[in-house]
Protein backbone atom coordinates (compact mmCIF):
# COMPACT_ATOMS: atom_id res chain seq x y z
CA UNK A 1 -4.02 -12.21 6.39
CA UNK A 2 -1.91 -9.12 6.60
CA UNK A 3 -5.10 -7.02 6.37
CA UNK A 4 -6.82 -8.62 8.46
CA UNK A 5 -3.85 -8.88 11.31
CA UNK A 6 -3.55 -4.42 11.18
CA UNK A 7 -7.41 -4.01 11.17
CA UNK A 8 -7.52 -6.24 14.36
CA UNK A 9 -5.29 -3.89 16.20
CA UNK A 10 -7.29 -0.80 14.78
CA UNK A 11 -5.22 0.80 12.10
CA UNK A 12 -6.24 2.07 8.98
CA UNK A 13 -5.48 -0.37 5.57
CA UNK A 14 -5.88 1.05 1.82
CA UNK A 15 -5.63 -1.77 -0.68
CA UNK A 16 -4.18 -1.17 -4.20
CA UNK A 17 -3.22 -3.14 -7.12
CA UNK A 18 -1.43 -2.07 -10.39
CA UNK A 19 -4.95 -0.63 -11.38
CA UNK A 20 -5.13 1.98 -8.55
CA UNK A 21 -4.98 5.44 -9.82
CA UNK A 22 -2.73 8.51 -7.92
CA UNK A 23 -0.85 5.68 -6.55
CA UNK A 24 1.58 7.98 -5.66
CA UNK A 25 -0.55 10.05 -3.76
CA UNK A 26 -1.58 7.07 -1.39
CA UNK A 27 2.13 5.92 -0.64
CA UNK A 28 3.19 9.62 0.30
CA UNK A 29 0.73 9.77 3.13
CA UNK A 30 1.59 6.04 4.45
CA UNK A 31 3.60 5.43 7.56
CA UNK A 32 3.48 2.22 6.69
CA UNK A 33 4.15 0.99 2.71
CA UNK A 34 4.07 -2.93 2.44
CA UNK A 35 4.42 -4.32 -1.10
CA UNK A 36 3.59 -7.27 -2.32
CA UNK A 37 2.07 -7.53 -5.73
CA UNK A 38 4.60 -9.12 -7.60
CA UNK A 39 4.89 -6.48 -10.42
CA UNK A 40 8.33 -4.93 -10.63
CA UNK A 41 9.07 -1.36 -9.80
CA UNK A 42 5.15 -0.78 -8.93
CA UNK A 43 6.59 1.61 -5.92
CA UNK A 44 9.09 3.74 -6.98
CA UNK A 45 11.91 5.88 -5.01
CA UNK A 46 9.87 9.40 -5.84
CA UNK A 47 6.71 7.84 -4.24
């Protein structure tokens, strides 16, 4: 739903999951970092 709610007002959504490699890569270019995977300490402070 979340997806779905920024692509209808024309912004740009990456997925990831704990599987998605240079993580860290795709967070430091984000203005906008929403987390909700349930795994603990998938986003960290150096990110």
């Amino acid at each position: 739903p979340l997806k779905k709610h920024f692509e209808n007002r024309h912004s740009p959504v990456i997925l990831c999951n704990k599987f998605t490699q240079n993580l860290g890569d795709i967070t430091k270019t984000a203005d906008l970092l929403i987390s909700a995977t349930g795994v603990k300490n998938i986003v960290t402070a150096d990110m």
